[in-house]
C-alpha atoms as a PDB file:
ATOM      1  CA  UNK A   1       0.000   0.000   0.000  1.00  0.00           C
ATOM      2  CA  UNK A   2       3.106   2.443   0.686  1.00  0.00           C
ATOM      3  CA  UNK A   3       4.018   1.584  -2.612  1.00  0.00           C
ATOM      4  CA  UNK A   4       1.185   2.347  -4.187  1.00  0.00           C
ATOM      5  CA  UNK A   5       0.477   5.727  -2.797  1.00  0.00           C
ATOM      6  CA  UNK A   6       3.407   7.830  -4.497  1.00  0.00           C
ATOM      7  CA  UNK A   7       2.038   6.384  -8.236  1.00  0.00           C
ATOM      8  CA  UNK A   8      -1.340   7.787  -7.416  1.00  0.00           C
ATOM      9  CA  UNK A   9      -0.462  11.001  -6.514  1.00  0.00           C
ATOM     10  CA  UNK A  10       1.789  11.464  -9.447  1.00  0.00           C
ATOM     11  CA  UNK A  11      -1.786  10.059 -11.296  1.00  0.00           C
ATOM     12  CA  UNK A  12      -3.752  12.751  -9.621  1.00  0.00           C
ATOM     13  CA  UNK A  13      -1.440  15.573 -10.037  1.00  0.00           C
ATOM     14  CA  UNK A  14      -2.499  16.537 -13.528  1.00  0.00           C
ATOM     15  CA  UNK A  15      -6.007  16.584 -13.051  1.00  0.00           C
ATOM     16  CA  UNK A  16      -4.981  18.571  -9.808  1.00  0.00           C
ATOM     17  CA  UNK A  17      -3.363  21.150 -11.638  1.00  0.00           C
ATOM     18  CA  UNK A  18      -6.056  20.954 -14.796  1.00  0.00           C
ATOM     19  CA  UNK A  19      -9.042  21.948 -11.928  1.00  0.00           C
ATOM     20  CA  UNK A  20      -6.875  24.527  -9.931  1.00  0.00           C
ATOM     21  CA  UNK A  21      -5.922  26.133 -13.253  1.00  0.00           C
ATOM     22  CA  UNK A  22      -9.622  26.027 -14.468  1.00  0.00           C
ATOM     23  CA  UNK A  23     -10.742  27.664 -11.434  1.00  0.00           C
ATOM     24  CA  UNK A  24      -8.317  30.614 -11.186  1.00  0.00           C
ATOM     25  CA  UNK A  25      -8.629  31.381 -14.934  1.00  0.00           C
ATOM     26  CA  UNK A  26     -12.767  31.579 -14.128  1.00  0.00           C
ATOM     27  CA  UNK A  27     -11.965  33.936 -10.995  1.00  0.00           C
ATOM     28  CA  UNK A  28      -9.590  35.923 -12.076  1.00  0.00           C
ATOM     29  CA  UNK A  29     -11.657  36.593 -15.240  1.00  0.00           C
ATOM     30  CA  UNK A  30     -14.390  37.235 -13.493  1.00  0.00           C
ATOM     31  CA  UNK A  31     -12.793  39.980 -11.251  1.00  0.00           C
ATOM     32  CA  UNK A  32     -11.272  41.585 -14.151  1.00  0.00           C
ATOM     33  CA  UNK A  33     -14.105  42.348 -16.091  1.00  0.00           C
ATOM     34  CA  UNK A  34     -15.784  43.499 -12.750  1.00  0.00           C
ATOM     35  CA  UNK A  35     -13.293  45.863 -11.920  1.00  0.00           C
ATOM     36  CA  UNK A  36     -13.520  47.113 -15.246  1.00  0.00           C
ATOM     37  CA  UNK A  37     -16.951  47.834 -15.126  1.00  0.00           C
ATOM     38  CA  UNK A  38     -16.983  49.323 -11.919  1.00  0.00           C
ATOM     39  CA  UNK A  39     -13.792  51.138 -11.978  1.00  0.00           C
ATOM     40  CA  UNK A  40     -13.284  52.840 -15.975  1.00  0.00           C
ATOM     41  CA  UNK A  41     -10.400  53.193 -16.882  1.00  0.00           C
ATOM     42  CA  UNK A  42      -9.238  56.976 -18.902  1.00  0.00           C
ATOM     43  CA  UNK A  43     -10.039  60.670 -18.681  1.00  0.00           C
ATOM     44  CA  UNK A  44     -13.507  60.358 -20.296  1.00  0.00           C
ATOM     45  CA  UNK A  45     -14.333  56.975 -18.428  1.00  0.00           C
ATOM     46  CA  UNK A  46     -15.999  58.304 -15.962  1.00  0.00           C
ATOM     47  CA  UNK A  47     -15.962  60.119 -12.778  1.00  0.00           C
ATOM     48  CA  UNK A  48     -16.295  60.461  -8.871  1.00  0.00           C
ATOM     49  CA  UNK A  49     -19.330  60.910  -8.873  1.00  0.00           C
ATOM     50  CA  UNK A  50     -20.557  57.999 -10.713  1.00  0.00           C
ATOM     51  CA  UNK A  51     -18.812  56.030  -8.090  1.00  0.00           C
ATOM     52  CA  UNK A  52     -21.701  56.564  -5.489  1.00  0.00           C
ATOM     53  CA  UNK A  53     -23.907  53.920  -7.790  1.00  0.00           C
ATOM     54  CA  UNK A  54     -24.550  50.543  -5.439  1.00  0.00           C
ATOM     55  CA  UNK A  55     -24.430  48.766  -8.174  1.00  0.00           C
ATOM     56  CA  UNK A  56     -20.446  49.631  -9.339  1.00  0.00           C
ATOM     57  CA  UNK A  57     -19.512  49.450  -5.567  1.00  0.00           C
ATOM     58  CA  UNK A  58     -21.119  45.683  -5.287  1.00  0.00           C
ATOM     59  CA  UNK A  59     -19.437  44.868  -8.170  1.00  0.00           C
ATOM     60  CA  UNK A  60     -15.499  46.237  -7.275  1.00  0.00           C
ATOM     61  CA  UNK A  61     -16.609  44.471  -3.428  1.00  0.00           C
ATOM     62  CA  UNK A  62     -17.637  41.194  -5.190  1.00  0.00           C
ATOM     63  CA  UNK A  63     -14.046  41.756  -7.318  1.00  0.00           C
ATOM     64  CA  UNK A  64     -11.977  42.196  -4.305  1.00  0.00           C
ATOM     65  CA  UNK A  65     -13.557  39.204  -2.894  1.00  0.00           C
ATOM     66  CA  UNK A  66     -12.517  36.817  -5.768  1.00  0.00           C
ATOM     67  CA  UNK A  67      -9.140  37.703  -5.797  1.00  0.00           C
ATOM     68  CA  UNK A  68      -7.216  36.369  -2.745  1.00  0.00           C
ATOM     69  CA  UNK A  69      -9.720  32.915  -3.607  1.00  0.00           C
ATOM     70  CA  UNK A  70      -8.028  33.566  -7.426  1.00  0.00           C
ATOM     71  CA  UNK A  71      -4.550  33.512  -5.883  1.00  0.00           C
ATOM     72  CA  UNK A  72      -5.121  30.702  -3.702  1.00  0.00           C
ATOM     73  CA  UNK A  73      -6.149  28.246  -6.759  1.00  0.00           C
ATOM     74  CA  UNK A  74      -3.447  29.722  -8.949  1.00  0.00           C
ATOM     75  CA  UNK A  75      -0.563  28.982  -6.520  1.00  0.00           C
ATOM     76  CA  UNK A  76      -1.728  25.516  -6.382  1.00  0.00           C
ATOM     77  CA  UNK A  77      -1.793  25.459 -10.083  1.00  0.00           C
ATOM     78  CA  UNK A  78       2.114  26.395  -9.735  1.00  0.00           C
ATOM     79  CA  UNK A  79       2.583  23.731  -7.460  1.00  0.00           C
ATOM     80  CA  UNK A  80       0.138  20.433  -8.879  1.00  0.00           C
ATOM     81  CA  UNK A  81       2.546  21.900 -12.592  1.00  0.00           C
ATOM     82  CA  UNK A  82       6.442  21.517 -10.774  1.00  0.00           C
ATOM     83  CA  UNK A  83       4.807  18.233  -8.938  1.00  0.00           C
ATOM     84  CA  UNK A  84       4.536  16.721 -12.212  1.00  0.00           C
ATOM     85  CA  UNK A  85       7.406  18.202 -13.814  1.00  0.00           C
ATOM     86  CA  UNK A  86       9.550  16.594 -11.090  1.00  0.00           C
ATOM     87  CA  UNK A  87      13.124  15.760 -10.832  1.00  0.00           C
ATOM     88  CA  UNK A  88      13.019  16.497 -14.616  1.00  0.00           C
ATOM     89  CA  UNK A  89      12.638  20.325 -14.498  1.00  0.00           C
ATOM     90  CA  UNK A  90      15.466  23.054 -16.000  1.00  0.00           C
ATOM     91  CA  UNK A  91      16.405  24.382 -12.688  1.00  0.00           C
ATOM     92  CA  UNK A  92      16.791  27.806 -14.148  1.00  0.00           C
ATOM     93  CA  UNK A  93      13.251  27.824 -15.766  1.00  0.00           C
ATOM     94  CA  UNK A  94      11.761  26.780 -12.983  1.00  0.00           C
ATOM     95  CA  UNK A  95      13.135  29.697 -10.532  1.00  0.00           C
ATOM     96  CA  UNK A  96      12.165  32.017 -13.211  1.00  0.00           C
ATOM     97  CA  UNK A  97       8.484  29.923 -13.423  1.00  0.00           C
ATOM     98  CA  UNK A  98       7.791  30.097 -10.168  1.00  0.00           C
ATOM     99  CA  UNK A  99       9.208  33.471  -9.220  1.00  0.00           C
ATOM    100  CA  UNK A 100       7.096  35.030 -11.464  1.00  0.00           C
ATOM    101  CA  UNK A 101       4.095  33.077 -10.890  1.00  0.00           C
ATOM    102  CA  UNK A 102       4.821  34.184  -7.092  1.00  0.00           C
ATOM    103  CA  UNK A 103       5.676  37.866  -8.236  1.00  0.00           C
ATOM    104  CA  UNK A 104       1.996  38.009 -10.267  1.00  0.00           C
ATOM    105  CA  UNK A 105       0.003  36.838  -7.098  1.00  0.00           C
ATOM    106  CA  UNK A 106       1.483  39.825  -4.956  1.00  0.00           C
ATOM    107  CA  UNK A 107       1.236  42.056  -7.310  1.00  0.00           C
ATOM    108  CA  UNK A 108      -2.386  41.471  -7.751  1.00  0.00           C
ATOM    109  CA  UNK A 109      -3.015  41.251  -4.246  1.00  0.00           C
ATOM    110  CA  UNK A 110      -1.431  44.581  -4.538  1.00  0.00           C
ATOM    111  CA  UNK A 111      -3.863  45.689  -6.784  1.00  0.00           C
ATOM    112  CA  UNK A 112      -7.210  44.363  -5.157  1.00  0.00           C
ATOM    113  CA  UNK A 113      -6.016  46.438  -1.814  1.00  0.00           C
ATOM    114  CA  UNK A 114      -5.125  49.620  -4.274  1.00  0.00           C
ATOM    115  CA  UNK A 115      -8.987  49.282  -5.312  1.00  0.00           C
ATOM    116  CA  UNK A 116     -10.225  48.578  -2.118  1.00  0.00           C
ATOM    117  CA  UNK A 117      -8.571  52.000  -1.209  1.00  0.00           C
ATOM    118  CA  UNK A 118     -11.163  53.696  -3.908  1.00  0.00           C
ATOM    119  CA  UNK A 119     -14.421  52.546  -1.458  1.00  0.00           C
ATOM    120  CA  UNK A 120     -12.506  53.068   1.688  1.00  0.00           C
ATOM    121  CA  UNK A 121     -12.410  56.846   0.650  1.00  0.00           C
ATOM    122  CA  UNK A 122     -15.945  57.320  -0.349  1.00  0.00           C
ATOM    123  CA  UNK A 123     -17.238  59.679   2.354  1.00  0.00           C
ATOM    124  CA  UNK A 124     -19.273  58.105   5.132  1.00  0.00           C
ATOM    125  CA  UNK A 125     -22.626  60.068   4.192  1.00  0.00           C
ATOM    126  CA  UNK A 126     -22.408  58.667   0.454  1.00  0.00           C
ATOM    127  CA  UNK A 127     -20.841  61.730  -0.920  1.00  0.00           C
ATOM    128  CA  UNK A 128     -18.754  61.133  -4.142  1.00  0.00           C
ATOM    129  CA  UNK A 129     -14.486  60.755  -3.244  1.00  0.00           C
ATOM    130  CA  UNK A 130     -13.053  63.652  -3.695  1.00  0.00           C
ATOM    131  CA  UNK A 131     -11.338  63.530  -7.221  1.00  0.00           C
ATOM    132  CA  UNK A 132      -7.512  63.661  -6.213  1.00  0.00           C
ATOM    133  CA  UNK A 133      -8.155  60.341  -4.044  1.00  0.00           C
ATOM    134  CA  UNK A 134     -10.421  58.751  -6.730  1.00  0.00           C
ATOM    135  CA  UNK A 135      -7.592  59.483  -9.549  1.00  0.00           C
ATOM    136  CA  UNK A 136      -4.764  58.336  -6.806  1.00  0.00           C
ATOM    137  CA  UNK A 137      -6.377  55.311  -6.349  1.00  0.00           C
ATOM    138  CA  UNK A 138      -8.083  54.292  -9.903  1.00  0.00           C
ATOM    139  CA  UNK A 139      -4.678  54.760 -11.841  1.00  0.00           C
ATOM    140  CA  UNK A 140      -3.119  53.188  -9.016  1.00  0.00           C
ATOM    141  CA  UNK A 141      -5.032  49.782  -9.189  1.00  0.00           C
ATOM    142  CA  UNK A 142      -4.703  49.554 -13.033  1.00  0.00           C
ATOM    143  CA  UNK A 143      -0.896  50.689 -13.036  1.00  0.00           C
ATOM    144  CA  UNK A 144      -0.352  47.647 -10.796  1.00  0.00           C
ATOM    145  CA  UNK A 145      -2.711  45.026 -12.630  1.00  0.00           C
ATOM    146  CA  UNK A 146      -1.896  46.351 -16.229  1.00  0.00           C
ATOM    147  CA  UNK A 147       1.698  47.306 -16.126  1.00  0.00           C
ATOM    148  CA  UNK A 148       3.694  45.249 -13.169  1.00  0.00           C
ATOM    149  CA  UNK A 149       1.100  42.257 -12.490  1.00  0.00           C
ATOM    150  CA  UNK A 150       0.695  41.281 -16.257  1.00  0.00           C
ATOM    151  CA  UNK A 151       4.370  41.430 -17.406  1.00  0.00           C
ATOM    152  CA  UNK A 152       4.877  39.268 -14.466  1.00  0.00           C
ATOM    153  CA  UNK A 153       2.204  37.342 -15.996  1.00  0.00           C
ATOM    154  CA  UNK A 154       3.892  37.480 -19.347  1.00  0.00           C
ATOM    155  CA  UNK A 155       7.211  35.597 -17.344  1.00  0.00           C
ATOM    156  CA  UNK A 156       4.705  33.217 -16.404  1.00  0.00           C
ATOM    157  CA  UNK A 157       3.793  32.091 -19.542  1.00  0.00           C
ATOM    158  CA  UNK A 158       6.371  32.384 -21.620  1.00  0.00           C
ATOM    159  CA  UNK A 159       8.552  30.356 -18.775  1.00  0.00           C
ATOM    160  CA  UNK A 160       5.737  27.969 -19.394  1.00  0.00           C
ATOM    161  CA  UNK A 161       5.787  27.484 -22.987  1.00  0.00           C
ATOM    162  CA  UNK A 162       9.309  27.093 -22.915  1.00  0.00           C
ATOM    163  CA  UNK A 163       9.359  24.094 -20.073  1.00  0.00           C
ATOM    164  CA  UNK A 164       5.930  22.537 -22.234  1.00  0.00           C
ATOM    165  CA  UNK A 165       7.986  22.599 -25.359  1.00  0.00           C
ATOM    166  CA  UNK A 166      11.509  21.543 -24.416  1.00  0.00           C
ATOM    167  CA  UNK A 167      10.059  18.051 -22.137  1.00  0.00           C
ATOM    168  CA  UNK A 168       7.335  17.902 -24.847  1.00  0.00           C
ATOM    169  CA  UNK A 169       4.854  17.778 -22.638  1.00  0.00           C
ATOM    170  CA  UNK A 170       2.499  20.533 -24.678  1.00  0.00           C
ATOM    171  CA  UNK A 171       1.550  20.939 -28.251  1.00  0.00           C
ATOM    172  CA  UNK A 172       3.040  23.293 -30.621  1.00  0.00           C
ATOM    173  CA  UNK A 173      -0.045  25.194 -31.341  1.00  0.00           C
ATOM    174  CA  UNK A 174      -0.492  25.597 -27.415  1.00  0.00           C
ATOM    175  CA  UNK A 175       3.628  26.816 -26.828  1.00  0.00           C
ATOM    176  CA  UNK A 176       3.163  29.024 -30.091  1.00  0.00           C
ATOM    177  CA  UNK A 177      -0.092  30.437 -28.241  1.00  0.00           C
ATOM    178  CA  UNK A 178       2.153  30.834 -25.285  1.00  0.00           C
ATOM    179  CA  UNK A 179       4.115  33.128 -26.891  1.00  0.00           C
ATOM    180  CA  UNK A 180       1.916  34.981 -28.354  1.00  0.00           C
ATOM    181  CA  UNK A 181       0.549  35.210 -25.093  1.00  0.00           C
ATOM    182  CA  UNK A 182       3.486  36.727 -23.062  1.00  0.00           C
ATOM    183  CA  UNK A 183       3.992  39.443 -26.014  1.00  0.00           C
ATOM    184  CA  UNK A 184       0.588  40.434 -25.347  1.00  0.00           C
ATOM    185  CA  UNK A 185       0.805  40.964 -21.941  1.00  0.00           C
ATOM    186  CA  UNK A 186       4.564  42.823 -22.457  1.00  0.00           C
ATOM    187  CA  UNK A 187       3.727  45.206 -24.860  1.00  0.00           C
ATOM    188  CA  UNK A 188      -0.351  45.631 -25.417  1.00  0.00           C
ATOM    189  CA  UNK A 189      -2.334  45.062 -21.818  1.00  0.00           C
ATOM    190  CA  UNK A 190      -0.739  48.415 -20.649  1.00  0.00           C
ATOM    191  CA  UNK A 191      -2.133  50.450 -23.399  1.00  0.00           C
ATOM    192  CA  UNK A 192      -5.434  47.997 -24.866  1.00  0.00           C
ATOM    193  CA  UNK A 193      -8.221  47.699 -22.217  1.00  0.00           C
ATOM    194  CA  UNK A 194      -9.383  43.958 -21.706  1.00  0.00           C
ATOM    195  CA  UNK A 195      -5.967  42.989 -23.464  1.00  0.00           C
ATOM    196  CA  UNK A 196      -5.440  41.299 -19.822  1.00  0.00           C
ATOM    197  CA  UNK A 197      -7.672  39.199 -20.532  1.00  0.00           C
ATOM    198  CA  UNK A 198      -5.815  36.896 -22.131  1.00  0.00           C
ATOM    199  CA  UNK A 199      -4.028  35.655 -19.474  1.00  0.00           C
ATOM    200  CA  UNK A 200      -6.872  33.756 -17.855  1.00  0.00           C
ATOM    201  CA  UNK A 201      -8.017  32.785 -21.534  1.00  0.00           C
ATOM    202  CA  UNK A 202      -4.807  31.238 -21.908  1.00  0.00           C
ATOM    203  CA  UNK A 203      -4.617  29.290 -18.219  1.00  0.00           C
ATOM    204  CA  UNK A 204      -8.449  28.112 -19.431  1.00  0.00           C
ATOM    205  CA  UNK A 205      -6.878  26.276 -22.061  1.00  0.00           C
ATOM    206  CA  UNK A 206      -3.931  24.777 -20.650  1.00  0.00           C
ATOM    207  CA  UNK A 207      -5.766  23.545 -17.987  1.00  0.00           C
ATOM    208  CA  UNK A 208      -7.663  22.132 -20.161  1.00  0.00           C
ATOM    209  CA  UNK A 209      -5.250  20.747 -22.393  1.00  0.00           C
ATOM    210  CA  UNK A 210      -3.946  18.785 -18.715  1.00  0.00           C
ATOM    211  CA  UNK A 211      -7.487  17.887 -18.146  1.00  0.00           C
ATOM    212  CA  UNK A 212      -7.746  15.579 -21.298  1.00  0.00           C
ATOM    213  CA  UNK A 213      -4.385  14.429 -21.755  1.00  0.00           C
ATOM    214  CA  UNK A 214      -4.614  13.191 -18.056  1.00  0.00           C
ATOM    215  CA  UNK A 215      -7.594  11.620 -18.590  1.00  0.00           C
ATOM    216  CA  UNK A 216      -6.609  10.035 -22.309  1.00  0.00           C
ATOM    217  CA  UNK A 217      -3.150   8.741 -20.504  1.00  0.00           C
ATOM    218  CA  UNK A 218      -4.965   6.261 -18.308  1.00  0.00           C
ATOM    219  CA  UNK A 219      -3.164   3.922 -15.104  1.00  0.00           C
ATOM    220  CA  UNK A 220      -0.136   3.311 -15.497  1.00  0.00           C
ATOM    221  CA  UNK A 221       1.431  -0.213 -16.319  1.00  0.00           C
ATOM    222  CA  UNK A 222       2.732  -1.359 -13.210  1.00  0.00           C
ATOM    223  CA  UNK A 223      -0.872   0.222 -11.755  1.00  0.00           C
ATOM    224  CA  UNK A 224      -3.087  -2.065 -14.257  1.00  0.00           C
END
């Protein structure tokens, strides 16, 4: 029975990762496009005053509280992916994989408590902020997610695609996508809105590119 247990953790590991990684990409998707909506982004996107609606402050709250469950599932994504990797790994790739993918969760943290700074400031009688703290604060939270968090992000995946390719353990089309991927995040998601978006587009399929190739690689021999 002590034998056995190692081999079916190693078994369970990719479907691990596959449902972690399906999970954060869903949250942190979700609190995107919320803080988005509640929190516009440019000159002409809208002002202090508009902040006062319930409806944008439930959405930035309901944001905020997705995150730290977003960075939860996404370090255990990092961990279920160097579990399987194993003894295998590039040493140097995998510092640089996981201390980006470490990087990326503080600096989003970072950028849920910037935005949580926008409601603190709302005065108590439901008065709009007043502008300087709603500007401090609104180009705060998107300098963080859009310019630090996502090039982190871009580390991330690019670090990825390399490891996938070089043990062969992802298709071409999904490294190439990788790639394509981390030059998004480097050079567009600080100047596109919603370009950021493609990092949990891209987690959504590589988990579930681990889903199905866990499930199509069946027991193992010495487990049948």
């Amino acid at each position: 029975m002590q034998e056995q247990g190692p081999g079916r953790r190693a078994l369970r590991t990719p479907r691990a990762a596959g449902l972690a990684g399906v999970v954060f990409a869903l949250l942190l998707a979700a609190a995107m496009v919320l803080v988005r909506l509640s929190l516009p982004e440019g000159a002409d996107a809208g002002t202090a005053q508009g902040f006062t609606d319930p409806g944008r402050r439930g959405a930035l709250r309901t944001a905020l509280a997705l995150v730290p469950f977003a960075g939860i599932f996404f370090l255990w994504f990092v961990g279920a992916i160097r579990t399987h990797v194993g003894a295998v790994e590039d040493k140097f790739l995998a510092t640089v994989f996981l201390g980006s993918g470490l990087v990326f969760t503080a600096t989003m943290f970072g950028a849920a408590a910037a935005a949580d700074a926008v409601l603190v400031v709302t005065h108590p009688a439901g008065l709009p902020p007043l502008p300087a703290a709603w500007d401090f604060g609104r180009h705060f939270a998107y300098t963080l997610m859009t310019e630090y968090a996502m090039r982190m992000a871009a580390v991330f995946v690019s670090s990825m695609s390399v490891i996938g390719r070089r043990l062969g353990v992802l298709p071409r089309w999904l490294t190439t996508l990788g790639f394509l991927t981390a030059l998004t995040l480097l050079f567009v998601s600080s100047n596109v809105p919603w370009a950021e978006l493609v990092f949990p587009a891209w987690s959504l399929l590589l988990s579930g590119h681990i889903l199905v190739a866990g499930r199509g690689a069946g027991p193992r021999p010495d487990e049948a």
